[in-house]
C-alpha atoms as a PDB file:
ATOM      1  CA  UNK A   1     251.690 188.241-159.020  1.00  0.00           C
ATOM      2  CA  UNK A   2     253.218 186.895-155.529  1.00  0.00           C
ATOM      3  CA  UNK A   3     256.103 188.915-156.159  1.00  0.00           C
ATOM      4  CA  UNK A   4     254.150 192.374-156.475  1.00  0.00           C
ATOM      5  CA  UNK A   5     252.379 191.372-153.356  1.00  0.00           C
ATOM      6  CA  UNK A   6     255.380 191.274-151.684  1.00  0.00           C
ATOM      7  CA  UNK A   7     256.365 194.547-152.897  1.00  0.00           C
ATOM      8  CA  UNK A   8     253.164 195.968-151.872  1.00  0.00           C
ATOM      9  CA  UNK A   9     253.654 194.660-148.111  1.00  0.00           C
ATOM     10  CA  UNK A  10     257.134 195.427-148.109  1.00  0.00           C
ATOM     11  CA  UNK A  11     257.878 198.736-149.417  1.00  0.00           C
ATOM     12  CA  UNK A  12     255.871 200.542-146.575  1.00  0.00           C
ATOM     13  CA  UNK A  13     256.931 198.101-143.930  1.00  0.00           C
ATOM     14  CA  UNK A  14     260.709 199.467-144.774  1.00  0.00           C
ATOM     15  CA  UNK A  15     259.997 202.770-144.831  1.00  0.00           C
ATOM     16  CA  UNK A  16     258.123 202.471-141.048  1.00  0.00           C
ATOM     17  CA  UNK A  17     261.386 201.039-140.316  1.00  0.00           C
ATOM     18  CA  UNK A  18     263.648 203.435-141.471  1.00  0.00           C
ATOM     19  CA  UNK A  19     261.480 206.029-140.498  1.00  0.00           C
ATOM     20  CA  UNK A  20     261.070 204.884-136.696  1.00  0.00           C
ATOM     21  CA  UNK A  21     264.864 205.133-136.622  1.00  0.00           C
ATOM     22  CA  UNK A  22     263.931 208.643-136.982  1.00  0.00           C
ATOM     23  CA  UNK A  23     261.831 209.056-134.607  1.00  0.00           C
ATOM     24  CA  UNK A  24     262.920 210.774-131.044  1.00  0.00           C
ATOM     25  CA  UNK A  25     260.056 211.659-128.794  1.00  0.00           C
ATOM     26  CA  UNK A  26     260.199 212.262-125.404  1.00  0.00           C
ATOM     27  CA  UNK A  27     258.801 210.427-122.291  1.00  0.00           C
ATOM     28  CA  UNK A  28     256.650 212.458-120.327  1.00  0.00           C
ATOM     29  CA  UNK A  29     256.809 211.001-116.573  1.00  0.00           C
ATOM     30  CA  UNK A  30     253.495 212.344-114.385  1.00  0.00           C
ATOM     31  CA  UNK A  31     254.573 213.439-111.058  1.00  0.00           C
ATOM     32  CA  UNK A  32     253.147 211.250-108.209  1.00  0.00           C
ATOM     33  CA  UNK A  33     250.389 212.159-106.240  1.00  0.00           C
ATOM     34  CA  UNK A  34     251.019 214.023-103.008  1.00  0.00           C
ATOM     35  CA  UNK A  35     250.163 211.020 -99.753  1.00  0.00           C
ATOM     36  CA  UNK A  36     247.681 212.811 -97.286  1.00  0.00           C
ATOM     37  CA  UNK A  37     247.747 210.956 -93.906  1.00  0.00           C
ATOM     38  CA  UNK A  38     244.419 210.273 -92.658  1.00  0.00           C
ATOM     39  CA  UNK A  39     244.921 211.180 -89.113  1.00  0.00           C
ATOM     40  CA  UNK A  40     244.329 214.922 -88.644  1.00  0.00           C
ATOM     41  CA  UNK A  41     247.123 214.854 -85.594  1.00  0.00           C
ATOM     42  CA  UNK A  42     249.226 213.210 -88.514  1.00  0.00           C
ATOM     43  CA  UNK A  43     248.707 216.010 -91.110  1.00  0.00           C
ATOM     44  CA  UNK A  44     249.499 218.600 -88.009  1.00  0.00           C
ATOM     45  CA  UNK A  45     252.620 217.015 -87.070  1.00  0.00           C
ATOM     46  CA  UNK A  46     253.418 217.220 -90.787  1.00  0.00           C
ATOM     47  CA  UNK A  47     251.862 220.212 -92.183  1.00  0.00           C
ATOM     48  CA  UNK A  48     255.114 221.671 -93.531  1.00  0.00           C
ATOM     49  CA  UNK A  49     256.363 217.955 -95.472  1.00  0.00           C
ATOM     50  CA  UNK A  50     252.711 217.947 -96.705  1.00  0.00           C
ATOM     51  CA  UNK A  51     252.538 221.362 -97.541  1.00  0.00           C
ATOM     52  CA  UNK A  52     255.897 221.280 -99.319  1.00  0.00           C
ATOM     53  CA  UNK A  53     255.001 217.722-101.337  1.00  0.00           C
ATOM     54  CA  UNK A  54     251.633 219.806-103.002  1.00  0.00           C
ATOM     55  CA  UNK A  55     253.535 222.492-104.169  1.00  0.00           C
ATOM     56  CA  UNK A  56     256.341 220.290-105.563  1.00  0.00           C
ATOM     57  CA  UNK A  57     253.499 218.532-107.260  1.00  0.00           C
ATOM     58  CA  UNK A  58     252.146 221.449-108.557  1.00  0.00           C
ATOM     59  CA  UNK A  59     255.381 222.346-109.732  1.00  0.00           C
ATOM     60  CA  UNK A  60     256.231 219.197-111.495  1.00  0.00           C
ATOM     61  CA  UNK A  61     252.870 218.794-113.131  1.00  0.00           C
ATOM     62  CA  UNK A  62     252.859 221.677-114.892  1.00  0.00           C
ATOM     63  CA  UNK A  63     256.029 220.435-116.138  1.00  0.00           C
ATOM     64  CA  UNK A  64     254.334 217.388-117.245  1.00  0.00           C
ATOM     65  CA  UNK A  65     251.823 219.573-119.030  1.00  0.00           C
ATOM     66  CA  UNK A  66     254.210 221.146-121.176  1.00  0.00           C
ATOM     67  CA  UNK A  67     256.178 218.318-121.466  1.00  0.00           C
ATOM     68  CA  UNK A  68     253.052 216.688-123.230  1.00  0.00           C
ATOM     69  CA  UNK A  69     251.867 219.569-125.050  1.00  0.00           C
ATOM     70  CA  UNK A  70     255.575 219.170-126.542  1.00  0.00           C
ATOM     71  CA  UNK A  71     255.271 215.680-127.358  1.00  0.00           C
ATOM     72  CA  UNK A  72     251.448 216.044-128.994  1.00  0.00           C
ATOM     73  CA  UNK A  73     253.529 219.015-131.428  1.00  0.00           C
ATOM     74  CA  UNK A  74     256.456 217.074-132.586  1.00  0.00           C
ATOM     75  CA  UNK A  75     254.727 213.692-133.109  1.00  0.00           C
ATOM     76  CA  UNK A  76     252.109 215.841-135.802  1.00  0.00           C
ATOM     77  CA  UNK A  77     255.062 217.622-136.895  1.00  0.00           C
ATOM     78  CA  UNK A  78     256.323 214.200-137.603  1.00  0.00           C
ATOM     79  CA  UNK A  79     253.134 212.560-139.153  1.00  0.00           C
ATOM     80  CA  UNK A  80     252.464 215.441-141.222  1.00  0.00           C
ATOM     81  CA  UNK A  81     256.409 215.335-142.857  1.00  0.00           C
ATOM     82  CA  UNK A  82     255.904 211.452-142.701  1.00  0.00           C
ATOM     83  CA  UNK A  83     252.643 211.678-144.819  1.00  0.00           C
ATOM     84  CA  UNK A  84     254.225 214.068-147.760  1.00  0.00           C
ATOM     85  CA  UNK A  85     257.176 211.328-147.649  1.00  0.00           C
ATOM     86  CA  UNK A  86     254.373 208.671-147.884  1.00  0.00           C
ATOM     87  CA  UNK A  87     252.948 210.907-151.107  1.00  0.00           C
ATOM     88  CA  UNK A  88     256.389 211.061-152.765  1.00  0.00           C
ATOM     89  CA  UNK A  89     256.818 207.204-152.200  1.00  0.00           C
ATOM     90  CA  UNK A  90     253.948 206.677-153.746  1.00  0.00           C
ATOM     91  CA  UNK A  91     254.359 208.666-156.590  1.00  0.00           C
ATOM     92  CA  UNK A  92     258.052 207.195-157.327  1.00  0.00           C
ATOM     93  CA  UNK A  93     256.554 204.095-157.213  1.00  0.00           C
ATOM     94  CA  UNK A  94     253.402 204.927-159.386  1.00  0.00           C
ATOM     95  CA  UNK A  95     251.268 203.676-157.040  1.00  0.00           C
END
């Protein structure tokens, strides 16, 4: 009985493993925030660097965006193929 346990904790824990060897998503990096000086003579003397750092944000996090929408599609891509796997595992195994 112990050794059908086993098998029963073991069999999926080696295919997670030789399935996250599989696995190559991406890392989405969120663009920092633009710094707005608080002194209005500040934000004059830099209107241009400011004005410059928002649309480089803007830029870079629609970027991010798509980079995540990209992630969020292969990782169901990936559960979905992992899942039929799962199903034919389970059937070899008649479990």
């Amino acid at each position: 009985m112990l050794n059908r346990t086993k098998r029963y904790i073991l069999n999926p824990v080696l295919l997670l493993i030789l399935l996250a060897g599989q696995a190559y998503g991406q890392t989405c990096y969120a663009p920092e925030r633009p710094f707005v000086p608080t002194d209005p003579q500040d934000v004059q003397e830099y209107r241009d660097l400011i004005g410059r750092d928002f649309e480089t944000y803007i830029a870079d996090i629609q970027s991010y965006f798509r980079c995540l929408e990209e992630e969020r599609a292969r990782a169901f891509e990936e559960a979905r193929e992992v899942s039929e796997e799962y199903g034919r595992f389970l059937q070899i195994t008649g479990e």
